[in-house]
N, C-alpha and C. Protein backbone atom coordinates (compact mmCIF):
# COMPACT_ATOMS: atom_id res chain seq x y z
N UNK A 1 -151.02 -67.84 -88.39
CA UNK A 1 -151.18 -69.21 -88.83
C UNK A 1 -150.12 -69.59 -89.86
N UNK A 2 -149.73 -68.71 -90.90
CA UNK A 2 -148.71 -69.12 -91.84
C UNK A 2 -147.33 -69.26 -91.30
N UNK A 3 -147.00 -68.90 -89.89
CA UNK A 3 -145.79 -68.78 -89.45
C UNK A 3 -146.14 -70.00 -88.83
N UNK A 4 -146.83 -70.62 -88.48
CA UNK A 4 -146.90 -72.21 -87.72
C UNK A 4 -146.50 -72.73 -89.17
N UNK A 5 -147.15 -72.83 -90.30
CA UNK A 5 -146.91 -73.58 -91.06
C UNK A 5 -145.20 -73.28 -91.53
N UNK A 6 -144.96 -71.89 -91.69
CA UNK A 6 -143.93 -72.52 -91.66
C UNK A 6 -142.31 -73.37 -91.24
N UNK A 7 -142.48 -73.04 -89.56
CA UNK A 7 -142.04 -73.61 -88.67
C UNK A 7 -142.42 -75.49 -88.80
N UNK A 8 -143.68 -75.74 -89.45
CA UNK A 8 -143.91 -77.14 -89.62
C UNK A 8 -143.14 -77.60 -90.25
N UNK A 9 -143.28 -77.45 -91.89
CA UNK A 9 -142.83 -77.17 -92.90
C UNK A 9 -140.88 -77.52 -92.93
N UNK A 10 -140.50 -76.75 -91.72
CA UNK A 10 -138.87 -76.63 -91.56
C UNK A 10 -138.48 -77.76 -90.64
N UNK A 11 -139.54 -78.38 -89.98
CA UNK A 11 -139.48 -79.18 -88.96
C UNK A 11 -139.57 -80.63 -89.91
N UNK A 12 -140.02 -80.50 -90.46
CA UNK A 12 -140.49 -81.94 -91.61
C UNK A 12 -139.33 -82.05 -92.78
N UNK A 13 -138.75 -81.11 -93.17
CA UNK A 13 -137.43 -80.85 -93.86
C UNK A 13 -135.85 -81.07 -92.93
N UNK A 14 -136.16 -80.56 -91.75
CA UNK A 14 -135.11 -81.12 -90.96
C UNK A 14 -134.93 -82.44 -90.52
N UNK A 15 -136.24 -83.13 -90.00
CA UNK A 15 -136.04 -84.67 -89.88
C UNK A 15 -135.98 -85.36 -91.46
N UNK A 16 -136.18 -84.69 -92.29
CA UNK A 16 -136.04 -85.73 -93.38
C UNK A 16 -134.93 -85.49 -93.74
N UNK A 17 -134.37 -84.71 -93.78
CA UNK A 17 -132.76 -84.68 -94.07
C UNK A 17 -131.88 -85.52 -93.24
N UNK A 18 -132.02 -85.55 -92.03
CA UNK A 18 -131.75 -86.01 -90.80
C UNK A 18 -131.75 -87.61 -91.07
N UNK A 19 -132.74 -87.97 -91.63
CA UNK A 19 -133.54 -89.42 -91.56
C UNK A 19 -132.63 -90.51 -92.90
N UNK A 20 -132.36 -89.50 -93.44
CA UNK A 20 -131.37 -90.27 -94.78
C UNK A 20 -130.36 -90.72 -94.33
N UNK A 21 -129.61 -90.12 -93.40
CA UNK A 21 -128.36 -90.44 -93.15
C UNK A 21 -127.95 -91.24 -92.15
N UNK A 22 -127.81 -93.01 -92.19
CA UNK A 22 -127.72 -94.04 -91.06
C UNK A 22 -126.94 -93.25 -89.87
N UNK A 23 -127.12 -93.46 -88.80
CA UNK A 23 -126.00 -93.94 -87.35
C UNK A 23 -125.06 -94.75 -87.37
N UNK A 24 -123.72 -94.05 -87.18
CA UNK A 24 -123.01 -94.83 -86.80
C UNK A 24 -123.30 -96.06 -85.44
N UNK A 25 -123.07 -97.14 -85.84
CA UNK A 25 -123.33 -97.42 -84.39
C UNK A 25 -121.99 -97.50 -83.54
N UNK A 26 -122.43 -98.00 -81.86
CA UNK A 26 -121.00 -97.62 -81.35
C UNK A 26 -119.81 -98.87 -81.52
N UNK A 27 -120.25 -99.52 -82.14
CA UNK A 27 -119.87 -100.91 -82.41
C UNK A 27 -118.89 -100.76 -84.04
N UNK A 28 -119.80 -100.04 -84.88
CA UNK A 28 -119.54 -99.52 -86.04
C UNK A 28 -118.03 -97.94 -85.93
N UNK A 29 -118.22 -97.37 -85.01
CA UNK A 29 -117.24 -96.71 -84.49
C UNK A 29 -115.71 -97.39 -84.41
N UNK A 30 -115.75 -98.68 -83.97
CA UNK A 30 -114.66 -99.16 -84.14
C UNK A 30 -114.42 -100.12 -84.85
N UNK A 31 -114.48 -100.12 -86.33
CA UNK A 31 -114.37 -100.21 -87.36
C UNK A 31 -113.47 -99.55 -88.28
N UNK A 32 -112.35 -99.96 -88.79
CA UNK A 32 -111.86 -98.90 -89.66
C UNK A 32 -111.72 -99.50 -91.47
N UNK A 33 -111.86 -98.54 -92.07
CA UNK A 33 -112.11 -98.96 -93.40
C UNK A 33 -110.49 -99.07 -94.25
N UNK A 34 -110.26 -100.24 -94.60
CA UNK A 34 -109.21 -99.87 -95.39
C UNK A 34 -109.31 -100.60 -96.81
N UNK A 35 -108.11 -100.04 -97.87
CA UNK A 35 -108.03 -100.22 -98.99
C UNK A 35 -107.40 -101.75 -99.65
N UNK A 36 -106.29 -102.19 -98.88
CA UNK A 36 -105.92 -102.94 -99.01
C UNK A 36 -106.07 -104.33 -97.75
N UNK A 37 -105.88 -105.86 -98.40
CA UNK A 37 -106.44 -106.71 -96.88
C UNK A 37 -105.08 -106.68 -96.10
N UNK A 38 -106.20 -106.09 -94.81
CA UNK A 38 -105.16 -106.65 -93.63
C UNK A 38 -103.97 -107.80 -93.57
N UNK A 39 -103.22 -107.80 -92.67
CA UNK A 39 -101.92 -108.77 -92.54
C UNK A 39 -102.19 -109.45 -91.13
N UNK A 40 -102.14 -110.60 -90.62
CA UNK A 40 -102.45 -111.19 -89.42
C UNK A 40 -103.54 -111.04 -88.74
N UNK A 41 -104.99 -111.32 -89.82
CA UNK A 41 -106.20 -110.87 -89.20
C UNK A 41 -107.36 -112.18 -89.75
N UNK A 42 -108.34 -112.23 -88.93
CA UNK A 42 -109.19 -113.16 -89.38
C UNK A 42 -110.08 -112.52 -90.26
N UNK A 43 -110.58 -113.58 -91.06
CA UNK A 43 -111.44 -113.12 -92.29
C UNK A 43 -112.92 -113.07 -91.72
N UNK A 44 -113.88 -112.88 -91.41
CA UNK A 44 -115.19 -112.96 -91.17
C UNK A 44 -116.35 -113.37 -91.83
N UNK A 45 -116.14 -112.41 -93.15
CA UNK A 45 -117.30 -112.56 -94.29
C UNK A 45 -117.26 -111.11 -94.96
N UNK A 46 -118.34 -111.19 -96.30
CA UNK A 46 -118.32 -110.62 -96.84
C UNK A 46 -119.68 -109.27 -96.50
N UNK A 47 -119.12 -108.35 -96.30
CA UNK A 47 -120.42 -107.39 -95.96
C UNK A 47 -120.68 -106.14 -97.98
N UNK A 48 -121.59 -105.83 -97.42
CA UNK A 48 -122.30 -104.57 -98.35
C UNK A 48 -123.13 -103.84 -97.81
N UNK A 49 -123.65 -102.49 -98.81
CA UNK A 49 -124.23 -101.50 -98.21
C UNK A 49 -124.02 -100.58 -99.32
N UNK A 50 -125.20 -99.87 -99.45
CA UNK A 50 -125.75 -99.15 -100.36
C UNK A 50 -126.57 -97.78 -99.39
N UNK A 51 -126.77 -97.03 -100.78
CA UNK A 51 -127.41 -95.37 -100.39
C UNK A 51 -127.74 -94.60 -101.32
N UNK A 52 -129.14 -93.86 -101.19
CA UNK A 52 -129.31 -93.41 -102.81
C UNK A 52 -130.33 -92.18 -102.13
N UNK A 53 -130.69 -91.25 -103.20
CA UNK A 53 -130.95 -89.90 -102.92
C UNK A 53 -130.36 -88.82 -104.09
N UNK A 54 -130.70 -87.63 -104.06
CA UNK A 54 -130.20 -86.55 -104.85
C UNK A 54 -129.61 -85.72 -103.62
N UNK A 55 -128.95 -86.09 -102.39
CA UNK A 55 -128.12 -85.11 -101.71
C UNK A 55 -126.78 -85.10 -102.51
N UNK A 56 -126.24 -85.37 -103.31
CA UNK A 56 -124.97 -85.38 -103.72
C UNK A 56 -124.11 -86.90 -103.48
N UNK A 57 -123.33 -86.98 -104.61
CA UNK A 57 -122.39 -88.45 -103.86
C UNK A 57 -121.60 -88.36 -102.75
N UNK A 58 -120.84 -87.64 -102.57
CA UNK A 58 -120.26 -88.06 -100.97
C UNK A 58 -121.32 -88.11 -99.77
N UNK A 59 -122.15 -87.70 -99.29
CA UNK A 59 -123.55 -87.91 -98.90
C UNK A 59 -123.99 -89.15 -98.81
N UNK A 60 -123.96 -89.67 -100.25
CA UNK A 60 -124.14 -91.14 -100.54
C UNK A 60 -123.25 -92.05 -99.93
N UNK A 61 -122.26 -91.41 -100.16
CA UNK A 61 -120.59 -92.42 -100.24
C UNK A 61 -120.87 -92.50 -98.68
N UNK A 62 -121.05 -91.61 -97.87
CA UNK A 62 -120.47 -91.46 -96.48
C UNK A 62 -121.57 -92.58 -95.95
N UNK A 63 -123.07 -92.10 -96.40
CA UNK A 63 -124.10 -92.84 -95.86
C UNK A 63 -123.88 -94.73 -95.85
N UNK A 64 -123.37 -94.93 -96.96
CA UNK A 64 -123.23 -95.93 -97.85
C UNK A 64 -122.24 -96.89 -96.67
N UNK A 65 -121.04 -95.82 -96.24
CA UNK A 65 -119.62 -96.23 -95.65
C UNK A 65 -120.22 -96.29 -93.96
N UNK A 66 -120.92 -95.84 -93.56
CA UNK A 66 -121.90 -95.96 -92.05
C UNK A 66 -122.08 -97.11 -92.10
N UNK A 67 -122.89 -96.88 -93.20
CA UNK A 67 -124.00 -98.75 -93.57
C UNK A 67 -122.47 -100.17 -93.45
N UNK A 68 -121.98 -99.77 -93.98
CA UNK A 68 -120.83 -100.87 -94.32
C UNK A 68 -119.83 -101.46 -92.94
N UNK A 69 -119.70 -99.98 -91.96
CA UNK A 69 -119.10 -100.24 -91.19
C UNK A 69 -119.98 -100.82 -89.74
N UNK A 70 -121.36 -100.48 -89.47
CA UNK A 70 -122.12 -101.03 -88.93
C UNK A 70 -122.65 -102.64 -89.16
N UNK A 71 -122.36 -102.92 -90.55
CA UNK A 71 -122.75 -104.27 -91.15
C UNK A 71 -121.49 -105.06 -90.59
N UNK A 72 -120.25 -104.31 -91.02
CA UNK A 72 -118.80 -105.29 -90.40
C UNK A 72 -119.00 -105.58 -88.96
N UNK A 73 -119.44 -104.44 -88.39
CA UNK A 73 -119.18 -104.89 -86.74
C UNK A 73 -120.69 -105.37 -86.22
N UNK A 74 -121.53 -106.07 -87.21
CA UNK A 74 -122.34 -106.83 -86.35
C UNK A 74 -121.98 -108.10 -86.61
N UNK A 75 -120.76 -108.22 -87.52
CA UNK A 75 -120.07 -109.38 -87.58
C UNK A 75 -118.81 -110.16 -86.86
N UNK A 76 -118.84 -108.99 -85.70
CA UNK A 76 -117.37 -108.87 -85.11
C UNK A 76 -116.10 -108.03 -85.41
N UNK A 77 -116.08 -107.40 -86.74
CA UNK A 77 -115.35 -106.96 -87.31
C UNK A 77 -114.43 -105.52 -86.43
N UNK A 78 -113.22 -105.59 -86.82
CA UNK A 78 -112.66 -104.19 -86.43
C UNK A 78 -111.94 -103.70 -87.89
N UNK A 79 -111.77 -104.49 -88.91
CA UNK A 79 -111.92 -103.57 -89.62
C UNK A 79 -112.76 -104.33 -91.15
N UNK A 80 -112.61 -103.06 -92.01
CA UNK A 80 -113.31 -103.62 -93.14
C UNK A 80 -112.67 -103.35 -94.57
N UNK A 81 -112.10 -104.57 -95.26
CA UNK A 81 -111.85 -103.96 -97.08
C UNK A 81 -112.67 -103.20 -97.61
N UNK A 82 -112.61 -102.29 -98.11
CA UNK A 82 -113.30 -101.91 -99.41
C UNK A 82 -112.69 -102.76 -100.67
N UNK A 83 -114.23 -103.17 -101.19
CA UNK A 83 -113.47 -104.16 -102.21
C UNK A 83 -114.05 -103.71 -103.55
N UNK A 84 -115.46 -102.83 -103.52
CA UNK A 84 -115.53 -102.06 -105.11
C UNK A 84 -116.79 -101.14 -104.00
N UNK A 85 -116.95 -100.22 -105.28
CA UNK A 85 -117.90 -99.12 -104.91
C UNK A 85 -118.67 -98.81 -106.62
N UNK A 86 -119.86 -99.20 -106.58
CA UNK A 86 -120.41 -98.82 -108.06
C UNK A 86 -121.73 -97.75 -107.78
N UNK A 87 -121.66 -96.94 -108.59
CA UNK A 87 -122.64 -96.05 -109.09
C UNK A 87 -123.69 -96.67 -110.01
N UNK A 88 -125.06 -96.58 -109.60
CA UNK A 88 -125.96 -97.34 -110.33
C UNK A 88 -126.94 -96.18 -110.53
N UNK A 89 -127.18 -94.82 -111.16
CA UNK A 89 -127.84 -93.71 -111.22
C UNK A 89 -127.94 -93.13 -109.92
N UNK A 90 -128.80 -92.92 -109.49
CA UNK A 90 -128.73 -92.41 -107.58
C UNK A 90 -128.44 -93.22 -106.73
N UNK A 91 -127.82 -94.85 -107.08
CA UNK A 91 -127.86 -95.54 -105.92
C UNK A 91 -126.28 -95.94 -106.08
N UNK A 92 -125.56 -95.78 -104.82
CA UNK A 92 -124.48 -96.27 -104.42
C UNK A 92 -123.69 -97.56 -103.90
N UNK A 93 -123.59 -98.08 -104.14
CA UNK A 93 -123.07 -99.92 -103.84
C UNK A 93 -121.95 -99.89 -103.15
N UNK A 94 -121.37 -100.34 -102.08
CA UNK A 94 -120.50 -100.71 -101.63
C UNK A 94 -120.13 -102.09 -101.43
N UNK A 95 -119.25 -102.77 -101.41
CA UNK A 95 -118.83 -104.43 -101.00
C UNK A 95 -117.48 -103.96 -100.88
N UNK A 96 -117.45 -105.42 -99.44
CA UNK A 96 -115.81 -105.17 -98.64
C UNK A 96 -116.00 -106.92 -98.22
N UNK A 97 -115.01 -106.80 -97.24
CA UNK A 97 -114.41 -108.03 -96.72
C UNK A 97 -114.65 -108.05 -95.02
N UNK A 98 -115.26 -108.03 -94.40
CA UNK A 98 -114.74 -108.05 -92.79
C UNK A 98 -113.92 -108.46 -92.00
N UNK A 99 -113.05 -108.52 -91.68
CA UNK A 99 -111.70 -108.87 -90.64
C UNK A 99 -111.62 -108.25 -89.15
N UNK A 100 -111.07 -109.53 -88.62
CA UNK A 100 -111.17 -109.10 -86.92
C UNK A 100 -109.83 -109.43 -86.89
N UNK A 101 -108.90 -108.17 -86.62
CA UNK A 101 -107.22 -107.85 -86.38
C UNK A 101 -106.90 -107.81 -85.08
N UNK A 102 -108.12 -106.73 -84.05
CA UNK A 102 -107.67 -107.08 -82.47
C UNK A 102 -107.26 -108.62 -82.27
N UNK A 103 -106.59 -108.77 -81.70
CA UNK A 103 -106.36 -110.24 -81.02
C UNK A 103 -106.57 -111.42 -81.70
N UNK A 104 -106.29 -111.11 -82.79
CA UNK A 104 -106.27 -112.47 -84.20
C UNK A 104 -105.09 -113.09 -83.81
N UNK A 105 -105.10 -114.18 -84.40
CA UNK A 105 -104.15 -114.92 -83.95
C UNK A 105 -103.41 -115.27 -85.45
N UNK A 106 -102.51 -115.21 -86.04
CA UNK A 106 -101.40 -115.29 -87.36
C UNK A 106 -101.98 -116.24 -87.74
N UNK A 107 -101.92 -116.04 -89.26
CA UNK A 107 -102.73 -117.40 -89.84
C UNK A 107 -103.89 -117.68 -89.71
N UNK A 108 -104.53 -117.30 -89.32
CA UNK A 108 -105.67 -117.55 -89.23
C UNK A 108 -106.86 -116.86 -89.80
């Protein structure tokens, strides 16, 4: 009986570890994050996305950067500014810019 439990036990620790960390979506896949704004791309809007936990900050950061790039491309986006990243005790903040560069048209 203690070996069921603890097979439970590892099973409830694996999806919760599992469960913290968003999906990319496949939409969010083609998305790329950059530092500085694009050149000949349309502006979209402004996205964010956050993540918090005691797995460590990049954990956060990465979770945080899923969230951000899934948020751009339900906007159309192919890619996304990073425009700040703040630490608020366990919780992580992200804000960017969304831009659609495929097949933008100059100026615009």
């Amino acid at each position: 009986m203690r070996a069921l439990g603890q097979v439970w036990l590892a099973a409830v620790v694996v999806l919760g570890v599992a469960g913290c960390r968003p999906a990319l979506s496949p939409a969010g896949q083609q998305v790329t994050v950059v530092d500085g704004a694009p050149v000949d791309c349309k502006r979209l809007g402004a996205v964010s996305a956050s993540a918090q936990g005691g797995h460590g900050e990049q954990v956060k950061v990465d979770a945080a950067t899923i969230e951000l790039r899934n948020n751009a491309a339900e906007l159309g986006a192919d890619v996304v500014q990073l425009e700040s990243q703040k630490e608020e005790g366990q919780l992580i903040k992200l804000s960017g810019v969304a831009f659609q560069c495929a097949g933008a048209e100059p100026g615009k």
